[in-house]
Protein backbone atom coordinates (compact mmCIF):
# COMPACT_ATOMS: atom_id res chain seq x y z
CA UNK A 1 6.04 7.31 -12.65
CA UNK A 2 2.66 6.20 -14.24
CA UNK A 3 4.15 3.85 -16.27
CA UNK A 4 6.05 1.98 -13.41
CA UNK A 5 2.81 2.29 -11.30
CA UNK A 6 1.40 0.60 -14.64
CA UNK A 7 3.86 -2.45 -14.24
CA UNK A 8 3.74 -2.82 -10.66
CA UNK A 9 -0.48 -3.24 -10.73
CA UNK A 10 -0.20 -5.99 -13.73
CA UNK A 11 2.76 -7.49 -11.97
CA UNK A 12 0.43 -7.75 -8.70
CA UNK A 13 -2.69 -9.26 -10.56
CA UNK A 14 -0.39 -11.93 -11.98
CA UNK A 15 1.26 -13.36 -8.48
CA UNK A 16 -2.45 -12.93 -7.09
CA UNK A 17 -4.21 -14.89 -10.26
CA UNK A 18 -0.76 -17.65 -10.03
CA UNK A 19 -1.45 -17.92 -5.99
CA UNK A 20 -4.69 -18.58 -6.48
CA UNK A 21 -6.21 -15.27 -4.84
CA UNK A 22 -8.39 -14.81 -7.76
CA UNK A 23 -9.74 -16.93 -10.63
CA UNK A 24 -11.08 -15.51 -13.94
CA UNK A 25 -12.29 -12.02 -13.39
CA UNK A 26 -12.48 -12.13 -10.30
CA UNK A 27 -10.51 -9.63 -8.17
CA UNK A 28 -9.41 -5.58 -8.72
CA UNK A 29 -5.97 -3.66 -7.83
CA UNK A 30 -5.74 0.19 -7.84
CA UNK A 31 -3.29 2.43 -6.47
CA UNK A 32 -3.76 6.16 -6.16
CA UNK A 33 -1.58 8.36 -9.11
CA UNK A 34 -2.62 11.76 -7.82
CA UNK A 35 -4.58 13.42 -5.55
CA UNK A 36 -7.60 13.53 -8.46
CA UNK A 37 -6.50 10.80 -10.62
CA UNK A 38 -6.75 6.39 -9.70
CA UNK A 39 -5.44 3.93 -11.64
CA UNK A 40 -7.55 1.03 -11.83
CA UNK A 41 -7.94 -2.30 -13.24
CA UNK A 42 -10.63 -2.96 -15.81
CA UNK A 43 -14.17 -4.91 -15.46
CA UNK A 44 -14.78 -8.26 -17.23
CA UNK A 45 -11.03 -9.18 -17.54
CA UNK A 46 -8.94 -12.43 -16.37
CA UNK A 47 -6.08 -10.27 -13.90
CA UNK A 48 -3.66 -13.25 -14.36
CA UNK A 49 -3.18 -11.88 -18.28
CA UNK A 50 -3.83 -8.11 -17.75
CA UNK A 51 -1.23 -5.91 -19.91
CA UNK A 52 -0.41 -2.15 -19.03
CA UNK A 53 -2.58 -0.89 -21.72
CA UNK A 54 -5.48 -2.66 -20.20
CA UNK A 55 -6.13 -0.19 -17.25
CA UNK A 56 -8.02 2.62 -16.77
CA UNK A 57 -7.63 5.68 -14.96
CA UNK A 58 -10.48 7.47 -13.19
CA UNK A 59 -10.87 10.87 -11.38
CA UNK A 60 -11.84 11.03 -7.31
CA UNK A 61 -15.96 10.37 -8.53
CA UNK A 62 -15.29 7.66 -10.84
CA UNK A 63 -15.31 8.98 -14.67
CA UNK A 64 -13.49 7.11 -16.86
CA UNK A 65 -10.36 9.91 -18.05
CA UNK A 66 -8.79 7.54 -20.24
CA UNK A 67 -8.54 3.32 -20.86
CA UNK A 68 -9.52 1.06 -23.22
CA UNK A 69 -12.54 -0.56 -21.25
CA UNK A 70 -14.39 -0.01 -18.34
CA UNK A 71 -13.34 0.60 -15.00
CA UNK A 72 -13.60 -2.11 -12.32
CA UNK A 73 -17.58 -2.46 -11.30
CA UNK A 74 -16.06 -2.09 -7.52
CA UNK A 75 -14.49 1.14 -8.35
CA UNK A 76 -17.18 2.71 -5.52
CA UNK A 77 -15.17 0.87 -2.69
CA UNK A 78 -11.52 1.74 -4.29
CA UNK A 79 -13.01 5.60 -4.34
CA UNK A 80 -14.40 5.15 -0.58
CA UNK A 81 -11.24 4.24 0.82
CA UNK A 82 -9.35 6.70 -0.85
CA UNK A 83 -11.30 9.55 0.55
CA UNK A 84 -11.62 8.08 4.09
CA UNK A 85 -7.88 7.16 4.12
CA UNK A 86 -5.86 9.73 2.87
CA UNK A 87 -2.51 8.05 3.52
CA UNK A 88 -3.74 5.04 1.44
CA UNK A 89 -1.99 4.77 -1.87
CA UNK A 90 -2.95 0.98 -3.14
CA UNK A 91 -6.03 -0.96 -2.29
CA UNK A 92 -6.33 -4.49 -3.33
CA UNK A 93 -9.15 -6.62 -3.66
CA UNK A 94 -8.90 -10.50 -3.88
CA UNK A 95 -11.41 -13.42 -3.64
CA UNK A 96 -8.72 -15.95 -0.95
CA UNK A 97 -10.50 -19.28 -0.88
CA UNK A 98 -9.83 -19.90 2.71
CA UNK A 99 -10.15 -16.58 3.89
CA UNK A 100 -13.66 -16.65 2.17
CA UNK A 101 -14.37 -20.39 3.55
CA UNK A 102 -13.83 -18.80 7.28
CA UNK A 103 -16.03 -15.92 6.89
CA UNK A 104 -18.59 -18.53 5.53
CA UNK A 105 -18.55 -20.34 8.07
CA UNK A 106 -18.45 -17.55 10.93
CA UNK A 107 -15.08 -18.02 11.89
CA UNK A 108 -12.91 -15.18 12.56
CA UNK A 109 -9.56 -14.35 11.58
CA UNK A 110 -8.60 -11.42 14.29
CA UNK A 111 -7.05 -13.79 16.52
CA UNK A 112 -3.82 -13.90 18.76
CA UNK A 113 -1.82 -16.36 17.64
CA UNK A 114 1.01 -15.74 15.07
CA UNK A 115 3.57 -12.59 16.41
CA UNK A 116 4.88 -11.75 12.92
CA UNK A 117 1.16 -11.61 11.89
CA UNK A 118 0.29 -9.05 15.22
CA UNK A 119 3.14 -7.27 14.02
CA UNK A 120 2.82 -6.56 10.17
CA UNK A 121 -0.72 -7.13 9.39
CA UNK A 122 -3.15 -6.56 13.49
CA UNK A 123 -6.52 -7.38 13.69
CA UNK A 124 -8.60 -8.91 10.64
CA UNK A 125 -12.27 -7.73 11.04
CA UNK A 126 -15.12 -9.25 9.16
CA UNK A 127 -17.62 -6.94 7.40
CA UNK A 128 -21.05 -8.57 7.27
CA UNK A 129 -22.32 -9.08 3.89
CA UNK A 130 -23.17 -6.46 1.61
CA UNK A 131 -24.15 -7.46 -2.39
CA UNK A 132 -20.83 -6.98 -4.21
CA UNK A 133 -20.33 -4.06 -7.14
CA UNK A 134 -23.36 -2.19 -4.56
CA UNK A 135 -23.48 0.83 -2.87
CA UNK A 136 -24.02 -1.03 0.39
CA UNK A 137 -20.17 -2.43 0.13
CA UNK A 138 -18.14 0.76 0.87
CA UNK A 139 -21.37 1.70 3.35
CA UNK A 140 -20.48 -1.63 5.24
CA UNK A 141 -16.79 -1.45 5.38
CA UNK A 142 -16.91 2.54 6.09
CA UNK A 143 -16.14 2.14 10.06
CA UNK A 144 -13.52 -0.94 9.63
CA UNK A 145 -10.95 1.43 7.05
CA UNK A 146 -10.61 4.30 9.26
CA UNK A 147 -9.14 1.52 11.59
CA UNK A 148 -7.80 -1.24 10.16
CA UNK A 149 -5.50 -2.06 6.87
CA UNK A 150 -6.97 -5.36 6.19
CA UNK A 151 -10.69 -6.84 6.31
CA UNK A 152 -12.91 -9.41 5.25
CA UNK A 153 -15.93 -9.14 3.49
CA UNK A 154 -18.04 -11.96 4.45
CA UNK A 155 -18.93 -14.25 1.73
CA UNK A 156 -17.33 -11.80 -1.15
CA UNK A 157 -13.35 -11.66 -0.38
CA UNK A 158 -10.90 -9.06 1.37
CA UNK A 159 -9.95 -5.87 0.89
CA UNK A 160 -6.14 -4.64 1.70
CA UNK A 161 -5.00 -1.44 1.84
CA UNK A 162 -1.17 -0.04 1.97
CA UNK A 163 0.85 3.00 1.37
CA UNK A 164 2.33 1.14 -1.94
CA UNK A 165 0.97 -1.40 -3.81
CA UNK A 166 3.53 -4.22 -2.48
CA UNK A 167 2.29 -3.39 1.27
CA UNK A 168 -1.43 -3.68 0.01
CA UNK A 169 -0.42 -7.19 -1.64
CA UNK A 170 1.63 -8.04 1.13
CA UNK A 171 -1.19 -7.82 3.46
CA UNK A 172 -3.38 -10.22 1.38
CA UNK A 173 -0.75 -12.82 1.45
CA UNK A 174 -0.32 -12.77 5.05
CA UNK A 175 -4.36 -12.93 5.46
CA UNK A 176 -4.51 -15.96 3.40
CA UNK A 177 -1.56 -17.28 5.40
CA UNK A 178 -2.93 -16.79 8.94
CA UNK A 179 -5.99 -18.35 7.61
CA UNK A 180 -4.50 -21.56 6.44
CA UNK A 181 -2.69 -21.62 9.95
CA UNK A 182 -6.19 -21.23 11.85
CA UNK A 183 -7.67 -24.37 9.83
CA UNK A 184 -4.03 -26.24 10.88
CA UNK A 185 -4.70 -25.45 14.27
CA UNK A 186 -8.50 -26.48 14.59
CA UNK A 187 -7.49 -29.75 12.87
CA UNK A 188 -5.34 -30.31 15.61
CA UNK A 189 -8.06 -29.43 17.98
CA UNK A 190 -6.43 -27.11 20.56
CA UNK A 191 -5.94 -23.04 20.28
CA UNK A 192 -3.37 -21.53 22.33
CA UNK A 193 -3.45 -17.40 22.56
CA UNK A 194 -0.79 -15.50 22.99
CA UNK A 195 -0.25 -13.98 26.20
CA UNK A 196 -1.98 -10.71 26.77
CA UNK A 197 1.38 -8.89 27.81
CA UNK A 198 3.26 -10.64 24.49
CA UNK A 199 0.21 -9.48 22.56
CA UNK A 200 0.27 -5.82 23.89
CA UNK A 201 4.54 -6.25 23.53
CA UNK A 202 3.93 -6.74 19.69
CA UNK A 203 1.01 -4.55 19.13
CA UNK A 204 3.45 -1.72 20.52
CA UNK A 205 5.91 -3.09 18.07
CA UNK A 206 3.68 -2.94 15.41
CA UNK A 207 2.68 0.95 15.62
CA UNK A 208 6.25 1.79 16.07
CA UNK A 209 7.34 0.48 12.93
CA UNK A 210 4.18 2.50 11.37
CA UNK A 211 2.75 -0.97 10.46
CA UNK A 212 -0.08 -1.60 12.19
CA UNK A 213 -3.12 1.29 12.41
CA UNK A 214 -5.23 -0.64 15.42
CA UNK A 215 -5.38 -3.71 17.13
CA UNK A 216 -8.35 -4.78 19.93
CA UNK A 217 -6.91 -8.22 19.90
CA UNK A 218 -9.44 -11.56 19.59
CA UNK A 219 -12.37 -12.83 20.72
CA UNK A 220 -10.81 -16.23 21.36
CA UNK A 221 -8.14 -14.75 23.95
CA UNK A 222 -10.69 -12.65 26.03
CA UNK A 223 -8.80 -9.26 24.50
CA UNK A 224 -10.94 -8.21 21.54
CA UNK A 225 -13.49 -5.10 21.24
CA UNK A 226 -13.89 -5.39 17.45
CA UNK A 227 -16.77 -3.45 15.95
CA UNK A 228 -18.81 -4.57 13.53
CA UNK A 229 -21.09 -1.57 11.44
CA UNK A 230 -24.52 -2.26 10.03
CA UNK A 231 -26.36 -4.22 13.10
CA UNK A 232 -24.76 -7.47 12.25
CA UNK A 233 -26.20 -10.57 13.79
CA UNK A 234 -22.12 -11.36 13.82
CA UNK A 235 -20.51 -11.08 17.22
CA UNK A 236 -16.92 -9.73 17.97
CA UNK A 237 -14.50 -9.74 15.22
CA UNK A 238 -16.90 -11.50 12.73
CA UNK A 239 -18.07 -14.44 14.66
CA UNK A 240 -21.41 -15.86 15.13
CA UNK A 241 -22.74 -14.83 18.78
CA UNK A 242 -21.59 -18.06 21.38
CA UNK A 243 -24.00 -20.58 21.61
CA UNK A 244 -26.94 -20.25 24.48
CA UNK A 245 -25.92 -23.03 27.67
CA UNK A 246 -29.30 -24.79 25.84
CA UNK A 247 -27.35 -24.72 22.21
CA UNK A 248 -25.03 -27.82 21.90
CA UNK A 249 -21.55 -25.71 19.99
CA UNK A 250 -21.02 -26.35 16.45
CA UNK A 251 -18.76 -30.15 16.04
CA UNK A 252 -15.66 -28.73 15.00
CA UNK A 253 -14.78 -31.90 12.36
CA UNK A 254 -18.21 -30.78 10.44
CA UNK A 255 -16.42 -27.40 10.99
CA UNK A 256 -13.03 -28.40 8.85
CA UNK A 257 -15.42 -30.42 6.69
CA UNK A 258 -17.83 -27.24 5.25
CA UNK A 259 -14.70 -24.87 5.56
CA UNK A 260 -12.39 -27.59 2.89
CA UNK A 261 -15.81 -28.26 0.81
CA UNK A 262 -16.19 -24.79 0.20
CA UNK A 263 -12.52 -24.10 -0.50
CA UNK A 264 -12.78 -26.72 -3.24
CA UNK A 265 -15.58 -24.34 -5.20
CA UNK A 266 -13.33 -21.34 -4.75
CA UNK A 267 -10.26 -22.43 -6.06
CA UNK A 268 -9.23 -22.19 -9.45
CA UNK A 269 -9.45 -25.13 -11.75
């Protein structure tokens, strides 16, 4: 069993280093072998060209047990999530550059608009910033993974969670998706939300099929509740409060502008 779980975590760093999720060392996969022992990618190495032997498997505090280098220098959040969620098997951690770009700029990616996405993936919270490889990460995103199976940290990347590691992976995918989608749609200039009874139609769906954990719906559609821990000056689901009547809103072609500039210093080269 180890050594499959071994093939499926280098075979997931590849197709998220060849889709562009993470560059260089960015990035860290690790899925849970036993109830004391986590398998873990290691610090300081490119994901896209990881080999089995490469990993590093920790106990439920973080000692190394065995590996040829270190564990990953996020191994604190991978640990947190593991004891909160109990049910959690894989957690994946990826830098998306357009996922990042709209946490950057205070845009929000919990909103109504795709039903396959409501379905399979619900609500994408932003955690406010927290200094990555810090205690002050899994503190942050403590509240959002007893609820929800995918999250943003703002400015630093997401974090997925599934009960394998394809559902983890899976998860990141369809973040990144729904976030190139979002820019599509503010280039076009008009958002249309789902209906609240289509939206509370799928959500039901969702849970059924033991895919989603919680939804609370989106700011933009009048349906969200999203909390975020930590005081953040962010408002619902990750955005920046609305603008005062004496505040002129932010122009959204400056908007699409800053969000593309800073997707061109994310991506790989």
């Amino acid at each position: 069993m180890e050594h499959r779980l071994r093939r499926s975590v280098v075979e997931i760093c590849r197709r998220m280093y060849e889709r562009g999720f993470i560059a260089a060392t960015d990035g860290n996969v690790s899925v849970r072998l036993a109830a004391d022992r986590i398998l873990v990618t290691p610090s300081g190495v490119n994901k896209g060209y990881l080999s089995e032997g490469d990993l590093v498997v920790v106990d439920r505090s973080g000692r190394k047990l065995s590996g040829r280098g270190s564990a990953s220098s996020e191994i604190r959040m991978h640990l947190a999530v593991y004891a909160l969620r109990p049910d959690v098997r894989a957690v994946v951690h990826a830098h998306p550059p357009l996922s990042i770009a709209f946490s950057i700029a205070g845009e929000s990616l919990a909103q109504c608009m795709v039903p396959e996405v409501i379905v399979s993936l619900g609500d994408v919270p932003t955690a406010p910033y927290a200094t990555p490889t810090t205690a002050d990460v899994p503190k942050m995103l403590e509240p959002l993974v007893l609820r929800y199976d995918a999250i943003m940290l703002e400015r630093h990347g997401s974090l997925t969670l599934g009960r394998d590691l394809e559902e983890a992976y899976n998860r990141l995918e369809t973040m990144e998706h729904t976030a190139k989608i979002s820019l599509a749609v503010k280039q076009i200039g008009k958002f249309r939300p789902l209906p609240k009874e289509e939206v509370d139609r799928l959500v039901a769906m969702g849970r059924a099929l033991g895919l989603t954990r919680a939804h609370t719906a989106c700011q933009t559609c009048g349906l969200c509740d999203i909390e975020i821990p930590g005081g953040s000056t962010a408002g619902e689901g990750g955005r920046e409060p609305a603008p005062s009547q004496n505040e002129a809103p932010p122009d959204r072609e400056r908007l699409v502008a800053m969000i593309l500039e800073e997707i061109g210093k994310l991506s790989p080269r």
